[in-house]
Protein backbone atom coordinates (compact mmCIF):
# COMPACT_ATOMS: atom_id res chain seq x y z
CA UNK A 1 25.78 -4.55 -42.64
CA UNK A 2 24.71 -1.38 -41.14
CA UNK A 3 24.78 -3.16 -37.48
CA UNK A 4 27.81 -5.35 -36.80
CA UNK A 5 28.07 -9.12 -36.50
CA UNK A 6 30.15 -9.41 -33.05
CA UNK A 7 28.17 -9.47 -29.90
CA UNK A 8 31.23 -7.42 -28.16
CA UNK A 9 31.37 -4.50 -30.38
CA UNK A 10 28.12 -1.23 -29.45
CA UNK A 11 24.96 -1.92 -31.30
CA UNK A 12 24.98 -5.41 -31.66
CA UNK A 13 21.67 -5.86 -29.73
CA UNK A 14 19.92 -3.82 -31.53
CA UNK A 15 20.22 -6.89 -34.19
CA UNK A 16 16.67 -8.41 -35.15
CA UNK A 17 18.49 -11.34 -36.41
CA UNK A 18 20.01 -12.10 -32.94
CA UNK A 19 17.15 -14.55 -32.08
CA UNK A 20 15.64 -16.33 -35.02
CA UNK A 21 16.91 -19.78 -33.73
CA UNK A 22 13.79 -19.74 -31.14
CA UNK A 23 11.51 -18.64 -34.31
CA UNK A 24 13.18 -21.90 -36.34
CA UNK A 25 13.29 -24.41 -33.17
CA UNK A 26 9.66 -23.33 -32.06
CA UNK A 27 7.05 -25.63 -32.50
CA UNK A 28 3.91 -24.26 -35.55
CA UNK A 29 1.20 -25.92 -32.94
CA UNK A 30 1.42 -26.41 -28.83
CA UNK A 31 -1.44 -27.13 -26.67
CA UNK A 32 -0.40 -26.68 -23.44
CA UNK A 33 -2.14 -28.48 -20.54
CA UNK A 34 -2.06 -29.02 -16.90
CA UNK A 35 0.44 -31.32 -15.54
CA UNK A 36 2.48 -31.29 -18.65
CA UNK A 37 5.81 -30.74 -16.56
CA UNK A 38 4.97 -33.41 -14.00
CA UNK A 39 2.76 -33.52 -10.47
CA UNK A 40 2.69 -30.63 -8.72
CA UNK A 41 4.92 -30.38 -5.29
CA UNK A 42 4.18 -28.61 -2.25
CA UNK A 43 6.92 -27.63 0.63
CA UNK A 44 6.13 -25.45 3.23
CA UNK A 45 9.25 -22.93 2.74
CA UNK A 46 7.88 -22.48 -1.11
CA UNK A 47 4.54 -21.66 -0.02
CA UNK A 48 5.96 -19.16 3.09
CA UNK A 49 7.55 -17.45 0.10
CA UNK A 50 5.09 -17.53 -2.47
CA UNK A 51 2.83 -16.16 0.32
CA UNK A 52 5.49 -12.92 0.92
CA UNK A 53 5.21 -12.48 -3.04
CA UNK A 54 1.71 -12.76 -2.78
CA UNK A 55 1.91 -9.99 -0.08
CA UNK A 56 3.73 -7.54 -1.71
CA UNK A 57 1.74 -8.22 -5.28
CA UNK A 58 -1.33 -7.60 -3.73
CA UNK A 59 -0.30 -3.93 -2.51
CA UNK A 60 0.97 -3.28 -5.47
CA UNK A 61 -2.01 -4.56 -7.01
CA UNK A 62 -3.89 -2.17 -4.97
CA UNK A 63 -2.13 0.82 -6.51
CA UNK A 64 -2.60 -0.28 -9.78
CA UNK A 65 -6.51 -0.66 -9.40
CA UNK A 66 -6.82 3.35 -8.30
CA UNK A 67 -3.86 4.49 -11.13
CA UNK A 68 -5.77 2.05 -13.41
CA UNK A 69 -9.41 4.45 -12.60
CA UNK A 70 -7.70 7.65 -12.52
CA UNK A 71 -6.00 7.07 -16.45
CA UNK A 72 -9.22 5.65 -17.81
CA UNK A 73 -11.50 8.32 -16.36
CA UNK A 74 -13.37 6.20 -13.86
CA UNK A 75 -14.12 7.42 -10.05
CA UNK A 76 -12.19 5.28 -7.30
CA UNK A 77 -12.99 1.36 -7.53
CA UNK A 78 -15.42 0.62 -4.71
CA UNK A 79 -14.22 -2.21 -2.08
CA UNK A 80 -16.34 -5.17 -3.91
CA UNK A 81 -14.41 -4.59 -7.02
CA UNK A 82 -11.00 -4.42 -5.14
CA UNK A 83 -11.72 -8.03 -3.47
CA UNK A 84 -12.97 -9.26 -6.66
CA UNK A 85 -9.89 -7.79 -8.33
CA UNK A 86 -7.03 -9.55 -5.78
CA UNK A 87 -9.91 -12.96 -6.22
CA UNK A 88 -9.66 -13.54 -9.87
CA UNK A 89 -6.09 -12.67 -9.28
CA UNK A 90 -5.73 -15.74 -7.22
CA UNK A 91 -7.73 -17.61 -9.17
CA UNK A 92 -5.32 -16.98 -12.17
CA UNK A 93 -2.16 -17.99 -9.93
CA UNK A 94 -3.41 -21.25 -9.25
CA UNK A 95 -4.31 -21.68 -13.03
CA UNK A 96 -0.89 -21.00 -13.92
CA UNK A 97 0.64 -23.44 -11.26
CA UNK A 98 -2.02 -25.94 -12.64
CA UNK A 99 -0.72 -25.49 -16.36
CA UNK A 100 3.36 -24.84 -15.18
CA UNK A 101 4.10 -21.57 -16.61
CA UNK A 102 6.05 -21.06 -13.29
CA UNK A 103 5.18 -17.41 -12.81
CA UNK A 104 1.85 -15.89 -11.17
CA UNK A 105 -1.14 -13.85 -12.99
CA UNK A 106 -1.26 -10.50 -11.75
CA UNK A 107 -2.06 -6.57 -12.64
CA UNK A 108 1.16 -5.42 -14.64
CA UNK A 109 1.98 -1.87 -14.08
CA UNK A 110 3.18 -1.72 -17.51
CA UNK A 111 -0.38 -2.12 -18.70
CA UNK A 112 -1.86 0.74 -16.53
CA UNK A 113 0.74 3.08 -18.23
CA UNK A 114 -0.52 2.23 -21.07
CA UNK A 115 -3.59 3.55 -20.76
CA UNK A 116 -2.48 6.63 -20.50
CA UNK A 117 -0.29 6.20 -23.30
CA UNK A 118 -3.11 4.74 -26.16
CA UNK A 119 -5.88 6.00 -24.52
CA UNK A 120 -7.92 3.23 -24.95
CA UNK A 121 -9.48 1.64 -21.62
CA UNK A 122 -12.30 -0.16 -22.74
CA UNK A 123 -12.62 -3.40 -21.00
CA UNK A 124 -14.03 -4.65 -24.53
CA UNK A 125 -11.21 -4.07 -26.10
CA UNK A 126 -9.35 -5.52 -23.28
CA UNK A 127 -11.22 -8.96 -23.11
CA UNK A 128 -10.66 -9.23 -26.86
CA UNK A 129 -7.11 -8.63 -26.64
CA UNK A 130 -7.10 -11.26 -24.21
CA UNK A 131 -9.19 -13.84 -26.05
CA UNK A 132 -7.14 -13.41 -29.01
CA UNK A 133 -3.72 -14.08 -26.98
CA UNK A 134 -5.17 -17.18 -25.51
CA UNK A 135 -5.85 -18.40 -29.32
CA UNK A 136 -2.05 -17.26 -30.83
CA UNK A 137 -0.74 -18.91 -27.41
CA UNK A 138 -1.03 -21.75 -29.27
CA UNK A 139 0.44 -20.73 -32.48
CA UNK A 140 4.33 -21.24 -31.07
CA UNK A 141 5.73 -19.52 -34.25
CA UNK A 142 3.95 -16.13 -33.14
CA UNK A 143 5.19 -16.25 -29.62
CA UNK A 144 8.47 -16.82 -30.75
CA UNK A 145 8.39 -13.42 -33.19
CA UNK A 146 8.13 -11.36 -30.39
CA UNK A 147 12.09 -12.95 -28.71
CA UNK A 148 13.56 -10.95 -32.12
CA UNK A 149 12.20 -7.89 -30.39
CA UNK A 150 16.03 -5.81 -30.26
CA UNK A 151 16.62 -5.42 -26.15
CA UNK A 152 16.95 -1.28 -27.03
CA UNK A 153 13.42 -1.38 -28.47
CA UNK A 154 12.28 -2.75 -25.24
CA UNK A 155 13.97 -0.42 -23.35
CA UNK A 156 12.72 2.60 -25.01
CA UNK A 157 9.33 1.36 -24.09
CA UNK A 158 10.29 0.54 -20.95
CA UNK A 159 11.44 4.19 -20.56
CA UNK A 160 8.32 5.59 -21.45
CA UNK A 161 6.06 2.73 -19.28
CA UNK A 162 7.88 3.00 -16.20
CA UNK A 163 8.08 6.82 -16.40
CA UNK A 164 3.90 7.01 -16.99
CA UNK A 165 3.17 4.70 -13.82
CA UNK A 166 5.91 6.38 -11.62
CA UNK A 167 4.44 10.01 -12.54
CA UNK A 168 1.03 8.37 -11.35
CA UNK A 169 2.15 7.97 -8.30
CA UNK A 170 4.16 10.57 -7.69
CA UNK A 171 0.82 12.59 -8.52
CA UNK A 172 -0.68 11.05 -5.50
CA UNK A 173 0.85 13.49 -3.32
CA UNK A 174 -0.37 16.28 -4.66
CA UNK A 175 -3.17 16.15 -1.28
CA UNK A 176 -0.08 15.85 0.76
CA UNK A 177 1.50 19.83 2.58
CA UNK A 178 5.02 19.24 0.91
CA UNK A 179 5.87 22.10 2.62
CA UNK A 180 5.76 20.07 5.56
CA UNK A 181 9.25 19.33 6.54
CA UNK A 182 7.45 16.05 8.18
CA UNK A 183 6.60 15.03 5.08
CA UNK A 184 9.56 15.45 3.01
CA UNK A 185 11.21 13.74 5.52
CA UNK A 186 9.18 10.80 5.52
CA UNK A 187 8.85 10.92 1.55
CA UNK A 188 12.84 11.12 0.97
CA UNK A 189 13.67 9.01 3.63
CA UNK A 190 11.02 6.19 2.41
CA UNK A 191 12.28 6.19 -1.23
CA UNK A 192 15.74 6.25 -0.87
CA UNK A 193 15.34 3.17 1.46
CA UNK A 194 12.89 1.48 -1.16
CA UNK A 195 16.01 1.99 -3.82
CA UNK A 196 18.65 1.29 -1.71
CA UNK A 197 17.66 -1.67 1.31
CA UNK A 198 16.57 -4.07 -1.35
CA UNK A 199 19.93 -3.34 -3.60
CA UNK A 200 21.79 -4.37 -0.29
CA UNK A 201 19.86 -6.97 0.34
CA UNK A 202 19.89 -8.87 -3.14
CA UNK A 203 24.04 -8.79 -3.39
CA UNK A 204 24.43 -9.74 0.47
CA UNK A 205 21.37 -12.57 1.28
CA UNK A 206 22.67 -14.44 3.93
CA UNK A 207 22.80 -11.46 6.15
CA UNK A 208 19.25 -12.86 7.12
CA UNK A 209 20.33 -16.12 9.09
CA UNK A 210 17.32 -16.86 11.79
CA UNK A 211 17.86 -20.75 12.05
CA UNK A 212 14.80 -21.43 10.17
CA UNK A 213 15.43 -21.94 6.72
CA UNK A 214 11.47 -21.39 5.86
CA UNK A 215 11.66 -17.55 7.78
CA UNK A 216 14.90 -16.69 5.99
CA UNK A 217 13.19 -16.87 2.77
CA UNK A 218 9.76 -15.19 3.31
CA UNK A 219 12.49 -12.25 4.97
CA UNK A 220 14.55 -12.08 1.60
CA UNK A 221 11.64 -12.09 -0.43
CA UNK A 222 9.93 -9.36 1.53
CA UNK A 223 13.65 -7.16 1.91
CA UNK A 224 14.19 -7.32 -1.63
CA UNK A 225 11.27 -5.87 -2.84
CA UNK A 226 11.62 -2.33 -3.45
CA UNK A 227 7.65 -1.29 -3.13
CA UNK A 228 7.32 -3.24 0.09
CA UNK A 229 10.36 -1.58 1.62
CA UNK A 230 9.36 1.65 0.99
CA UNK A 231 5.95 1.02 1.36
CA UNK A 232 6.88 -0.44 4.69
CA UNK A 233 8.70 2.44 6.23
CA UNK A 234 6.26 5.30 4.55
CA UNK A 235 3.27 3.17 6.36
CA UNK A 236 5.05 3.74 9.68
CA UNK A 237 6.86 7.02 10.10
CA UNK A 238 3.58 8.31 8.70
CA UNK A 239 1.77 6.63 11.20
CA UNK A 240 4.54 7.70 14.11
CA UNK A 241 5.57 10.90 13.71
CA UNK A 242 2.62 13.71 14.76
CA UNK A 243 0.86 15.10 11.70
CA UNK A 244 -2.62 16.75 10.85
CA UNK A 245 -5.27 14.97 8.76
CA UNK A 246 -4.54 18.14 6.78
CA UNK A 247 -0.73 17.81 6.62
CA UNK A 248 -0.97 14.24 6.04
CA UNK A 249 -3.63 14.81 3.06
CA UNK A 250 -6.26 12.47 4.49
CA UNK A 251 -8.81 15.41 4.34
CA UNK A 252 -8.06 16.29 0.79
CA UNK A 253 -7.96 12.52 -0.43
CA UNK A 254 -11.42 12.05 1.45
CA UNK A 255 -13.16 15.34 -0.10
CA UNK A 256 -11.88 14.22 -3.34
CA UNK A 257 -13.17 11.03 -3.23
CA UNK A 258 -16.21 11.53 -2.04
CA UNK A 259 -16.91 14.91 -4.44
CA UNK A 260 -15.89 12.27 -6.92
CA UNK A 261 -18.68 9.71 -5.84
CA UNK A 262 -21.21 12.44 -6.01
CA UNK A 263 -20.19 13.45 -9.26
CA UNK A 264 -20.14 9.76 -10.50
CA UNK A 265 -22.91 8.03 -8.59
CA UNK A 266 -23.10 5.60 -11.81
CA UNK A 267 -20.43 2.84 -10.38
CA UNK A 268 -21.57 0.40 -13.62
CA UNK A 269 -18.40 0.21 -14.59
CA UNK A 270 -17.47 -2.02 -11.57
CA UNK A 271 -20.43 -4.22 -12.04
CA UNK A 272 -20.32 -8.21 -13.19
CA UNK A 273 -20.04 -8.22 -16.45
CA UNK A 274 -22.28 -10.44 -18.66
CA UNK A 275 -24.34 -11.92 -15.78
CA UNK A 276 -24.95 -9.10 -13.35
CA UNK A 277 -28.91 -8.76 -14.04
CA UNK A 278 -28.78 -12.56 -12.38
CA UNK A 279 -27.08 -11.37 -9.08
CA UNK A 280 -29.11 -8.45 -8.98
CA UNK A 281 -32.25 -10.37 -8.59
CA UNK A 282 -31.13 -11.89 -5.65
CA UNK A 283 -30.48 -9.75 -2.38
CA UNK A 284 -28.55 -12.00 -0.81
CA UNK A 285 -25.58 -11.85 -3.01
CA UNK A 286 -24.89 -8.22 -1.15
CA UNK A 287 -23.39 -10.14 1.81
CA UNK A 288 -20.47 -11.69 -0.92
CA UNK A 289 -17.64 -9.15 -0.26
CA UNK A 290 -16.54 -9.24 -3.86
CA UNK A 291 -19.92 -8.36 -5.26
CA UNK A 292 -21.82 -5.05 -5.73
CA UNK A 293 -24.47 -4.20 -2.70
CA UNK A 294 -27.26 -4.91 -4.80
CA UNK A 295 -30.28 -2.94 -3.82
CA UNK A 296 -33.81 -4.40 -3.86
CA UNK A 297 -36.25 -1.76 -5.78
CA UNK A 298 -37.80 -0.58 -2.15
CA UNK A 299 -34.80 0.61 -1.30
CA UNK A 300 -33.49 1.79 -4.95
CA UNK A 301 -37.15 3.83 -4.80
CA UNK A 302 -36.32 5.21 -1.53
CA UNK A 303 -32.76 6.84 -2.51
């Protein structure tokens, strides 16, 4: 064997044969369905905590929709398509509680990496990918094929994923005066906390002791979050210490975006797929915040 056969000597993860009990004990055929672990049940300190997960998901979420438009070539998604993004988003949580996968449905920042990575954004390809996963889900044989993945494999990928979608954002401050000493201040300062409070945080939990059982959780699960941390103290030093629109990179952002608008004025992309003709014959449908501001032909004539 070129690998060796005890799980304490260096390379023995890198074993494909490490895992094929789940390929032999998996099922050939598994429809799952809702309620198939039992009835649901609801306590309020699960749903204060889901609802600080939900929290920080939905600002990273946020990030991922603009990194998602600036890999794929598209100009900055427009509000409707953010609220209809964080919607369906929802909608797919409360799926997955329904069925019991016991994990929420959101934007992976894996995925937006990539992107960048294959090259391929088309939402085509994208829904087909994702029809043909719901029809292998069944298929527990093919699920199972992907456990024999070797954990160095993954991490390789990992390397690369993690390292596309961090250089994303760390492009985002290229409107921001890092000459500013403000600014490095409030960068450095904001990232070493988001590494470092959260760290703390997970090893030493009952730090947080309120007397309400319900708080102390929603504070853990915000604290330990690395993006919400740093997020968190970015949002406010930025916020509190004196700095120009300039310095901050507000008027670059905005004259990027906008030029970018100009440029792009065909937002199609961002439209409802399959049945948007039928909201676009209606006017009303403008006033839904997660829908386009569909135009009668009046106005469209008068633009």
């Amino acid at each position: 064997d070129v690998l060796p056969s005890k799980a304490d000597q260096y390379g023995f993860s890198a074993r494909t044969d490490i895992s094929l009990d789940a390929v032999r004990n998996s099922p050939w055929f598994h429809v799952p369905y809702p309620g198939q672990w039992g009835l649901p049940t609801v306590s309020l300190s699960s749903v204060l905590g889901m609802m600080a997960g939900v929290l920080a998901s939905t600002m990273e979420s946020i990030g991922d929709y603009y990194a998602c438009a600036r890999l794929s070539g598209a100009p900055p998604p427009p509000t409707h398509a953010i609220n209809r993004g964080i919607a369906i988003e929802g909608i797919g949580c409360i799926l997955a509680a329904v069925w019991g996968t016991g994990n929420g449905t959101t934007s992976y920042s894996q995925n937006i990496a990539a992107l960048g990575i294959t090259k391929v954004g088309s939402r085509l390809v994208l829904q087909t990918t994702g029809v043909l996963m719901i029809f292998l889900g069944i298929f527990g044989k093919f699920g199972a094929v992907f456990i024999t993945i070797p954990d160095p494999v993954i991490g390789g990928m990992f390397l690369v994923m993690f390292g596309m979608i961090a250089a994303v954002g760390i492009s985002n401050l290229q409107y921001v005066d890092l000459n500013s000493s403000r600014n490095l201040l409030i960068l450095g300062f904001s990232t070493f906390s988001g590494l470092v409070l959260p760290t703390w945080f997970h090893s030493n939990p009952s730090v947080i002791d309120t007397g309400i059982k319900e708080l102390d959780q929603v504070i853990v699960v915000l604290f330990t979050t690395h993006m919400f941390i740093g997020g968190f103290f970015g949002f406010i030093l930025d916020n509190t210490i004196p700095g120009t629109d300039k310095e901050r990179g507000i008027s670059s952002w905005k004259d990027k975006v906008q030029g970018e608008k100009q440029n792009s004025c065909d937002l199609s992309c961002y439209d409802i797929p399959f049945c948007g003709s039928v909201f676009r014959r209606f006017t009303f449908f403008r006033y839904f915040p997660f829908l386009p501001a569909y135009k009668t032909p009046e106005e469209e004539a008068s633009r």
